[in-house]
Structure formats: C-alpha cells, structure tokens
Protein backbone atom coordinates (compact mmCIF):
# COMPACT_ATOMS: atom_id res chain seq x y z
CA UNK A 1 21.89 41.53 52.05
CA UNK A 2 19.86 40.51 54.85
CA UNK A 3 22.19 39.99 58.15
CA UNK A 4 25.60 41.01 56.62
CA UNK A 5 27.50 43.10 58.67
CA UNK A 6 28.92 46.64 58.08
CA UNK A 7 32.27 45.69 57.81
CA UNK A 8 31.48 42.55 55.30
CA UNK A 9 29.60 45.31 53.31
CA UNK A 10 32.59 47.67 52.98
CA UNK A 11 34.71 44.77 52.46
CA UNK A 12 32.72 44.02 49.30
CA UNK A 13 32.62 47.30 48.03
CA UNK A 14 36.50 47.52 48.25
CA UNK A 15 36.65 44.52 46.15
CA UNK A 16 34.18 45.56 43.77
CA UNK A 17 35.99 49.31 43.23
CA UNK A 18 39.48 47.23 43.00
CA UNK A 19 38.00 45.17 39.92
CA UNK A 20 36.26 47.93 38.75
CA UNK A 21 39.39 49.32 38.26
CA UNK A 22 41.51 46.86 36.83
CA UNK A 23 38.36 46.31 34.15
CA UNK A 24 38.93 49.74 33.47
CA UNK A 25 42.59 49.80 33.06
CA UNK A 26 42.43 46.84 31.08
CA UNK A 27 40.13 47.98 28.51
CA UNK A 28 41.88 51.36 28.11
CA UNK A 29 45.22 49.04 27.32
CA UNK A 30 43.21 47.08 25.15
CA UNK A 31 41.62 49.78 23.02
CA UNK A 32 44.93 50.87 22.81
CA UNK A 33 46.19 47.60 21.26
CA UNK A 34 43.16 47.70 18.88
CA UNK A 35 43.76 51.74 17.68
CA UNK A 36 47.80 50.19 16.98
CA UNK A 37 46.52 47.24 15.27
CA UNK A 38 44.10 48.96 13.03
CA UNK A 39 46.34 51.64 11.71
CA UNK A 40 48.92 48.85 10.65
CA UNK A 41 46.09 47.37 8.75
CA UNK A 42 47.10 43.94 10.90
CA UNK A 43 43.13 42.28 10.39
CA UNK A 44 44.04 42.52 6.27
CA UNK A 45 45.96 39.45 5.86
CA UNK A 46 43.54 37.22 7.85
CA UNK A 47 40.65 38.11 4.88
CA UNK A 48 38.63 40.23 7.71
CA UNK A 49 36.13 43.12 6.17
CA UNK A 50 37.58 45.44 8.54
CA UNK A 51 39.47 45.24 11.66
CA UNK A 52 35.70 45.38 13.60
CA UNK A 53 34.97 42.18 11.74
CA UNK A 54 38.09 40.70 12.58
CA UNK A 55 37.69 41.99 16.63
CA UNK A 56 34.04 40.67 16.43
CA UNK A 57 35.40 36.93 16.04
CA UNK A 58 38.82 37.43 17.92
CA UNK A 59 37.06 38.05 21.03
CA UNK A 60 33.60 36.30 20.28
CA UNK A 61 31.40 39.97 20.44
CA UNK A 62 28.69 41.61 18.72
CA UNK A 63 29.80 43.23 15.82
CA UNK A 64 27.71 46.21 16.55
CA UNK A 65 30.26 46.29 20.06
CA UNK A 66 33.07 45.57 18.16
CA UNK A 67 32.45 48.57 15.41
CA UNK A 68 32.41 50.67 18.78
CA UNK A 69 35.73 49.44 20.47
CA UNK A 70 37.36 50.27 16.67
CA UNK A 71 35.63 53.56 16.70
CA UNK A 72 36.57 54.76 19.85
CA UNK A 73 40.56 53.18 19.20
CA UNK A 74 40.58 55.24 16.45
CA UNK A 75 39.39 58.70 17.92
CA UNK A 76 41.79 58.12 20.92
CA UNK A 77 44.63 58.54 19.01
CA UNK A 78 43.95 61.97 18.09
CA UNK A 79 42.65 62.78 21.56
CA UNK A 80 45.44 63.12 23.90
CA UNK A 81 43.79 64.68 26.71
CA UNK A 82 40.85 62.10 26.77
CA UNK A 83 43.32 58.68 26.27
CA UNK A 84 45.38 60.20 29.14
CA UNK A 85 43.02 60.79 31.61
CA UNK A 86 41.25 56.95 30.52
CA UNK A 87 44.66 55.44 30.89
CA UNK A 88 44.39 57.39 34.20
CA UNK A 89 41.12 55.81 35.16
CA UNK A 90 39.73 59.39 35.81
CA UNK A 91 37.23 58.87 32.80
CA UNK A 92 35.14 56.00 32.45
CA UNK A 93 34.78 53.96 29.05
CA UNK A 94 31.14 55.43 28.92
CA UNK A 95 32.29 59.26 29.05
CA UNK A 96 35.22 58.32 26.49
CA UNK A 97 32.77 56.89 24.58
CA UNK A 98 30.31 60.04 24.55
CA UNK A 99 33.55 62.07 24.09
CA UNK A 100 35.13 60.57 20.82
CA UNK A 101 31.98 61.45 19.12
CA UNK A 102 31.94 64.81 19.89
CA UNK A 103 35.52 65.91 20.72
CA UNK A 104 38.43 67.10 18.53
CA UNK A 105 42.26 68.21 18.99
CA UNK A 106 40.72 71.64 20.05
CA UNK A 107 38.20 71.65 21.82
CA UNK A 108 38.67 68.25 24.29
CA UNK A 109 39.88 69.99 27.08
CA UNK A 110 36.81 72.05 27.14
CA UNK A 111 34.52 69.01 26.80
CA UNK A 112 36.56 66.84 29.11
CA UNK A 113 36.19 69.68 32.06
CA UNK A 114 32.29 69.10 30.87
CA UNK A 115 32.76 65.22 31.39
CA UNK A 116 33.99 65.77 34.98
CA UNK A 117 31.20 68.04 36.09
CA UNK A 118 28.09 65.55 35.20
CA UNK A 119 27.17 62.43 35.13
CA UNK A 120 27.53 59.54 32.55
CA UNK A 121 24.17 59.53 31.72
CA UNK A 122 23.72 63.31 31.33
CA UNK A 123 26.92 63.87 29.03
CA UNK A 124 25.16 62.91 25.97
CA UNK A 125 22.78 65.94 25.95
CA UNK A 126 25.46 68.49 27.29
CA UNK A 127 27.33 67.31 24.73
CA UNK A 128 25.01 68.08 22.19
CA UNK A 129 23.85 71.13 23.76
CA UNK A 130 27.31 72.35 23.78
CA UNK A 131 27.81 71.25 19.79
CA UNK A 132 24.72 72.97 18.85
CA UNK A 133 25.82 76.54 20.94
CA UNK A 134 29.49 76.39 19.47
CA UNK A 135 30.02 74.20 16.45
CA UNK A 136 26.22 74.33 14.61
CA UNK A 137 27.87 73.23 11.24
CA UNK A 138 29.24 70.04 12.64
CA UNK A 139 26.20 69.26 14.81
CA UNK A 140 24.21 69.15 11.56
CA UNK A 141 26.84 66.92 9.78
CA UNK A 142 26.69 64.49 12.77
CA UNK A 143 22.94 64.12 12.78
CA UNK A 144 23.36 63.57 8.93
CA UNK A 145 26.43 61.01 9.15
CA UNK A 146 25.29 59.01 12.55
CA UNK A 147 21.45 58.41 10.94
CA UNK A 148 21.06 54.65 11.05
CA UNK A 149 19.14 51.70 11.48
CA UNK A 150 20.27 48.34 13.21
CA UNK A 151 18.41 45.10 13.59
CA UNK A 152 19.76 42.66 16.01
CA UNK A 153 18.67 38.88 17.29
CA UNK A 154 17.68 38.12 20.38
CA UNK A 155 17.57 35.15 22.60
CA UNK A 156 13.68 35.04 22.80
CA UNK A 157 12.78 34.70 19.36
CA UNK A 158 12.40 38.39 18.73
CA UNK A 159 14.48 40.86 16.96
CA UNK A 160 15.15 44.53 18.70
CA UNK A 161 15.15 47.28 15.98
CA UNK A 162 17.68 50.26 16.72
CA UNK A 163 16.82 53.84 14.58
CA UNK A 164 19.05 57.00 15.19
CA UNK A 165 17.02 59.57 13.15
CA UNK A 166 16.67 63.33 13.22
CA UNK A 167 14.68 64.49 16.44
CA UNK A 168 11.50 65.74 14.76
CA UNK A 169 11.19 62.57 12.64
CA UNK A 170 11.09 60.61 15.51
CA UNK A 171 9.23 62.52 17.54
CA UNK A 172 6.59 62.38 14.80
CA UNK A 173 6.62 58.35 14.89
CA UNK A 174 6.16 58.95 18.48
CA UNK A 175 3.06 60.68 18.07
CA UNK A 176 2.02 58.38 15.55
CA UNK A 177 2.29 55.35 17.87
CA UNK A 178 0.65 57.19 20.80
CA UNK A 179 -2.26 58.10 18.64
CA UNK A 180 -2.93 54.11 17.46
CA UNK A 181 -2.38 53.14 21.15
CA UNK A 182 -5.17 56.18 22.08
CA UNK A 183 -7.58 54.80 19.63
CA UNK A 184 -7.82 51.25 21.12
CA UNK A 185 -6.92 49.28 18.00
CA UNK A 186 -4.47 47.26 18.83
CA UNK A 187 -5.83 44.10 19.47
CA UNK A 188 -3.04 42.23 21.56
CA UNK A 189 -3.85 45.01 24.25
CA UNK A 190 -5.90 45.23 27.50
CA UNK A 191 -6.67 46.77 30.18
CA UNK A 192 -3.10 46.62 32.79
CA UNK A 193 -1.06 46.71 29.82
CA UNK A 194 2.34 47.92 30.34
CA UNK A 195 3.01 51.13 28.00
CA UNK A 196 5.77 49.65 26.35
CA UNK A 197 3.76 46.62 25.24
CA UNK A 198 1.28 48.80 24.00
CA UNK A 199 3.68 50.91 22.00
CA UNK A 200 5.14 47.78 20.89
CA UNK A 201 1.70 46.56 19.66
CA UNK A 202 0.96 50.10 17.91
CA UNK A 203 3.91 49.81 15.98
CA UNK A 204 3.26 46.63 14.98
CA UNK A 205 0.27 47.65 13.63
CA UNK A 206 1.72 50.65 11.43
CA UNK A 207 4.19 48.49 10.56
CA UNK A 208 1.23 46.06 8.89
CA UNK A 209 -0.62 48.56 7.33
CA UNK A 210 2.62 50.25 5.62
CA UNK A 211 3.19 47.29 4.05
CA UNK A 212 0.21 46.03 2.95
CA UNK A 213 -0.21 49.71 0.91
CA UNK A 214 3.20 48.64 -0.48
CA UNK A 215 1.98 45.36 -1.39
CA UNK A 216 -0.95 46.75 -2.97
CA UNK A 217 1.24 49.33 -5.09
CA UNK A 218 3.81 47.10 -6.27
CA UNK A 219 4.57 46.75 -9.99
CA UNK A 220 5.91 43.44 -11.39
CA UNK A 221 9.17 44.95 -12.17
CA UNK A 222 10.55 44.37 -8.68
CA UNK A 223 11.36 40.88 -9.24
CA UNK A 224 13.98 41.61 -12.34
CA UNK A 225 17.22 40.97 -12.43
CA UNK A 226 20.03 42.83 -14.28
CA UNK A 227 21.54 41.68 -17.68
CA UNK A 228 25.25 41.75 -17.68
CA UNK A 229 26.73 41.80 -20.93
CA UNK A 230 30.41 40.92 -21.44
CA UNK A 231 32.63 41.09 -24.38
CA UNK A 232 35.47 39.03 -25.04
CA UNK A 233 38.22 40.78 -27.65
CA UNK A 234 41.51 39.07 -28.57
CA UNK A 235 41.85 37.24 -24.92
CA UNK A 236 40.53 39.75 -22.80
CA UNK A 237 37.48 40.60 -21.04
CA UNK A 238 35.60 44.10 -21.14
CA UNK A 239 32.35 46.07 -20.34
CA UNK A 240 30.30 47.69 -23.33
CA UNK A 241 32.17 50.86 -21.91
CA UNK A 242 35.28 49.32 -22.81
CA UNK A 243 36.97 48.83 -19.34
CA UNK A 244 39.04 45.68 -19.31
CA UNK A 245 38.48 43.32 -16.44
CA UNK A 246 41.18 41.45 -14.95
CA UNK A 247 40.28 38.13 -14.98
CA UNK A 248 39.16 37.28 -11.24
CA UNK A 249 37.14 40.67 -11.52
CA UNK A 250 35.36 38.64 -14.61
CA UNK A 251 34.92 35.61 -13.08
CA UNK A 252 33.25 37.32 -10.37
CA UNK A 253 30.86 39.11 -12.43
CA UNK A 254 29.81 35.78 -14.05
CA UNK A 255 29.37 33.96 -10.80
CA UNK A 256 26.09 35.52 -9.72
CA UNK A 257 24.61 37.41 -12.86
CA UNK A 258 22.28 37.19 -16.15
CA UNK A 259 24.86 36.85 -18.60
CA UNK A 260 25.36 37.60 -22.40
CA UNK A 261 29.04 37.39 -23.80
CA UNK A 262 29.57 38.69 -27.06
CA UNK A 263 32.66 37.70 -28.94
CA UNK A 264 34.72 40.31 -31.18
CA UNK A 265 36.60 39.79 -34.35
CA UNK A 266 40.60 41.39 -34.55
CA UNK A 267 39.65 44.21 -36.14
CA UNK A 268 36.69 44.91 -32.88
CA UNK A 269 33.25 43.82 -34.93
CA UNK A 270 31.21 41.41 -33.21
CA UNK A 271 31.07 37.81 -34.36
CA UNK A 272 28.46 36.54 -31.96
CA UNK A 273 26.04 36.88 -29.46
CA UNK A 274 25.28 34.26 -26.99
CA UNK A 275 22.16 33.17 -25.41
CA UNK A 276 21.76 34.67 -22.06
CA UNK A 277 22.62 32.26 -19.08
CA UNK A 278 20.49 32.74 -15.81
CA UNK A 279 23.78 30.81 -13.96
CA UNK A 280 21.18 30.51 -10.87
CA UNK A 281 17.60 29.91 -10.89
CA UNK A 282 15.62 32.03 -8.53
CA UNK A 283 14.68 28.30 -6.99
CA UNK A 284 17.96 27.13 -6.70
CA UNK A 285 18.96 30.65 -5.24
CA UNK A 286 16.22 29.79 -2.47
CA UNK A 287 17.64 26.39 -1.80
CA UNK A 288 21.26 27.70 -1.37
CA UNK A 289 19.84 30.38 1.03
CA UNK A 290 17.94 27.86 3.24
CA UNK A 291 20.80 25.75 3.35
CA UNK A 292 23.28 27.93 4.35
CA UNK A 293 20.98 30.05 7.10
CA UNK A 294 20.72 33.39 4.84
CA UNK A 295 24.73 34.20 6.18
CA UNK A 296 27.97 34.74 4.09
CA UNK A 297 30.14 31.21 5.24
CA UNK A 298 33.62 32.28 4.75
CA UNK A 299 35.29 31.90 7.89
CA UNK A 300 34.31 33.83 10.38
CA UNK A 301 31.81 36.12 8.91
CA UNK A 302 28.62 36.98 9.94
CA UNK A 303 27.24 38.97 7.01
CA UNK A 304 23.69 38.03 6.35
CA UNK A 305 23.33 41.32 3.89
CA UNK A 306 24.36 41.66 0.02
CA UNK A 307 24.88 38.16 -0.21
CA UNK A 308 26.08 36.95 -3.64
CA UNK A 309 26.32 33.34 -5.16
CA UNK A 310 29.27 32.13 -5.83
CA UNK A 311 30.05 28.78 -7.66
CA UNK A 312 33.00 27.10 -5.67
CA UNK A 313 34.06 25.47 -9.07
CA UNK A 314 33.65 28.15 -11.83
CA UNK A 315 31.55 27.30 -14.37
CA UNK A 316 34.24 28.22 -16.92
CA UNK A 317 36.65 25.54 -15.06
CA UNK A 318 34.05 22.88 -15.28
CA UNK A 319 32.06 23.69 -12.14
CA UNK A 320 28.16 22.79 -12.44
CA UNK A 321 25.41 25.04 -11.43
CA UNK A 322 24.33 22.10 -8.94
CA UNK A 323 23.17 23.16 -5.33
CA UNK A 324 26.71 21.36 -3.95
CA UNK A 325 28.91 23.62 -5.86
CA UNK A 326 26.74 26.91 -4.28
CA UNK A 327 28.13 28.45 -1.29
CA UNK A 328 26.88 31.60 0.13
CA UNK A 329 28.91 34.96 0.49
CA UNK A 330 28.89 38.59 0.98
CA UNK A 331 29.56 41.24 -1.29
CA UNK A 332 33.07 41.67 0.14
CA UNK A 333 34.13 37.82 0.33
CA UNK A 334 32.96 37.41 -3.06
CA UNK A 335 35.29 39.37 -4.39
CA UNK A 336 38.17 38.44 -1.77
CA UNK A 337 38.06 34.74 -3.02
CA UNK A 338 37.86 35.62 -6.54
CA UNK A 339 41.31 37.73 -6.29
CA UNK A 340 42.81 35.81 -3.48
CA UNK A 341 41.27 31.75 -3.15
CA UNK A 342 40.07 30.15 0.42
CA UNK A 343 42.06 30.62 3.33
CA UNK A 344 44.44 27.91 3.90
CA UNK A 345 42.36 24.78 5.58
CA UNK A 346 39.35 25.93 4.32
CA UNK A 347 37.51 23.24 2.57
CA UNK A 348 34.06 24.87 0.75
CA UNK A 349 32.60 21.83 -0.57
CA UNK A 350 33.01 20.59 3.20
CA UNK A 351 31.19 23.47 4.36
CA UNK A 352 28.38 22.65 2.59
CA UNK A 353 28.71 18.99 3.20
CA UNK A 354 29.12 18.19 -0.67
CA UNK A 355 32.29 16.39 -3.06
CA UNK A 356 34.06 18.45 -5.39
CA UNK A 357 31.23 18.78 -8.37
CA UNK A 358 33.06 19.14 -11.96
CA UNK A 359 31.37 18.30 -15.76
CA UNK A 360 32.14 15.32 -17.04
C-alpha cells in the first residue's frame, strides 16, 4: 500500500500470521469433531445420505468441500503422524490434504519428511512420483478409484466441468482441442483471444459435433421404460424371483414404475393379470420436474441426480396421480420415507404449495 509505513506493514503481517493460525488450529479441531462424528454414525438419525450431506447443510458448503472435510476426517484417524503435526500447525490443511490420499500407517513418516521439504503446490507430483517408484500397484488402483467427473454451478450463468482421468486420455483431449483451435473453426474466436477462451470455444465445438453423431445414431428404444411386475400371494408381496418385499420396499417400487400385479391363488397359480399402470405420465413427470427445479426436496438435500417420483399419498391409500400429490426425490430419500415417513415438521403437500389430495 501506497504510503504505509514499515512498521504498519509488519504490524499487519503479525496479525495476518496470528489468524492464520488460529484458522488453522481451528479447522484441525474441527476435522477432528467431524472424523468423531462420522464414525458414531451421528448424521443417521437426522435422514442425511451421509455425514458429507449432513456437513454440506450444517455449515452451508459445497458438497463437493464437504465430501473433502469427511474424507480427510476419516484418513486422519489412521494417520497419527500427519493429525499430530496438523494439530501442531506444522502442516497446513493443503499438505494434509495431499497426504491422506497418498499416505498410510507405514509409510507417513516418509511422506511427511517429503511434505516438509517442498512446497504445497509441488507435493502433489512428488507424491505421485514417489507412489509410482515404491508402491506401483496402489498408484494404479488410485488412478482407477479417483477417475471422476463433477459439474458444478456458477454465479455467471455457466457451469465449470471438473474430469480426473488417466494422464494419456487427457492429454489426448488436449491435443484434440489444440488441433480445432489450430484450424480456425471456432467461430466465437478472433484475433487477441485469450488461450483459454479459445480452448473453451474448441471444446465447445467437439462437444457439438459428439452429440449431434449421437443424435443421428440413436434408436427409439432410449425412451422405454421398465415393466415391473409384482405378485401378490396370500398377503404378501414378491418379485417373479420369488423374494418377498416388505411392504414399504413395495410401496416404493410402485411409486415411480410401469406396473403389472398379478394375483396368486393358495395353492401359488395365478388368478389374474392386471392391466399395466404407467402411475406417471412422461408429461406429468415433466411438470413435477419444472416445478420442483430438477432437485430431490426433502429437507436439506441437494440431489438433482436419480431422482424418483414419489406420490406423497400412495396410490394404494387413496392418493391420486395429480401433479399436487408429486414431490420430487432422490434415489436415497425415496426409499428413506418409504421405511421411515417425513421428518417431524415436515409438511410435503406444503412444499409443493398443494392440500392433502385423496380419492373420493
């Protein structure tokens, strides 16, 4: 800063290192907290996916940042070395971080001696230069485990697309986006155009023609749905395999499905067939996925994946397959309400602004 003096300027930097620090010990205390938490299985009761879910909307984070906090909780435990010298404030939370990925019982005191001697931004490399030289088998399970691919919002109107893939794979997509950048053709490009915009633009272009040869090779089947066929015998329902469903398992099935139930005589021969029941119409499906933004809308979850329909009023209870007795939820709250109800307070038909819809 223009026309502070020397002494200001050291005075700041003592602040800032004296915050710095108490950030630091407060997160290592924290991630302790979590790594207790998880292992006693505390986020169960509140209906949470996992105890990242249930961190995510404790604290108001990502849920990509809270996966990591749980992550790194749970390596810690098993790390001695590491969570002593992070209580200690002689590693920082991005070493520890590096470090839990890489670092077991036996071999952290080697790779914490590595931590010390190199920077933060270095470690990942050395790290996997040091994985590659000593444990090859486990290098190669990490690359297969860690593969992934993240999408995430952002505040502009875009979305930012994350890919952790083998090395050559994307160094080939690298070469393939150089090489449509080279050859001029993307249009939203001109002359004084950062690289990254022009990668960006590249991209976008593969992106467009990789779909549109998908397009053109589709077959109609994509659009089919899957018949579930249940069987009813002396009270209870089963699968054509014979499995028994208890009855919220059932109930489940027949909440979001093409559905056939054939009845059984005593002795196990059918009596009947029914009809099949589409319980939601691919149109209705659309209007319960506009309403409710594409998201899961149990309490506190963010799930926009797997999403299931669920009547709030079962149809066998009376419920209507009417757009006010629709709510949207994930694979995992699907079944959680089916075994164990709403949480207490929870009104669904409130959530989706509608009255309690029965038959008549």
């Amino acid at each position: 800063m223009a026309g502070t003096d020397v002494p200001t300027l050291v005075a700041l930097e003592a602040e800032i290192c004296a915050i710095a620090a108490s950030l630091a010990a407060s997160r290592a205390q924290l991630l302790a907290l979590v790594g207790e938490f998880d292992a006693a299985g505390g986020w169960v009761a509140n209906g949470a996916r996992s105890c990242a879910h249930w961190l995510a909307e404790l604290l108001d984070i990502e849920l990509s940042t809270a996966r990591e906090h749980v992550r790194v909780a749970r390596a810690l435990r098993e790390l001695p070395v590491t969570k002593q010298q992070f209580d200690a404030n002689e590693l920082s939370y991005a070493k520890v971080r590096q470090l839990t990925r890489v670092a077991t019982a036996d071999n952290e005191a080697e790779l914490v001696a590595l931590a010390h001697v190199c920077a933060a931004g270095e470690l990942p490399r050395r790290l996997a230069d040091w994985q590659r030289q000593h444990e090859p088998d486990r290098a190669r399970e990490r690359k297969w485990v860690e593969r992934g691919l993240w999408f995430r919002d952002e505040p502009n109107g875009n979305r930012t697309l994350i890919a952790q893939l083998p090395a050559e794979q994307v160094t080939m997509l690298e070469t393939l986006v150089d090489a449509e950048v080279l050859s001029g053709a993307t249009s939203a490009s001109g002359a004084g155009t950062p690289l990254r915009h022009q990668r960006a633009d590249a991209f976008a272009r593969l992106i467009d023609r990789l779909v549109a040869d998908a397009s053109a090779d589709a077959s109609g089947e994509a659009g089919r749905r899957v018949e579930l066929v249940l069987h009813r015998r002396m009270g209870e329902t089963s699968l054509g395999d014979g499995i028994v469903l208890p009855e919220p398992v059932a109930r489940q099935f027949t909440c979001d499905a093409d559905l056939r139930v054939m009845t059984h005589w005593a002795d196990g021969s059918p009596a009947d067939v029914g009809r099949r029941h589409r319980l939601v119409t691919p149109r209705l499906r659309r209007l319960v996925t506009e309403r409710d933004g594409g998201r899961c809308r149990y309490p506190g979850c963010r799930a926009r994946h797997f999403i299931k329909v669920h009547h709030i009023v079962h149809w066998e209870d009376g419920g209507h397959t009417l757009l006010a007795n629709l709510i949207s939820l994930c694979g995992y709250h699907h079944r959680f309400v089916h075994e164990h109800g709403w949480p207490a307070g929870f009104d669904p038909h409130q959530a989706v602004g509608a009255a309690s819809p029965r038959a008549a």
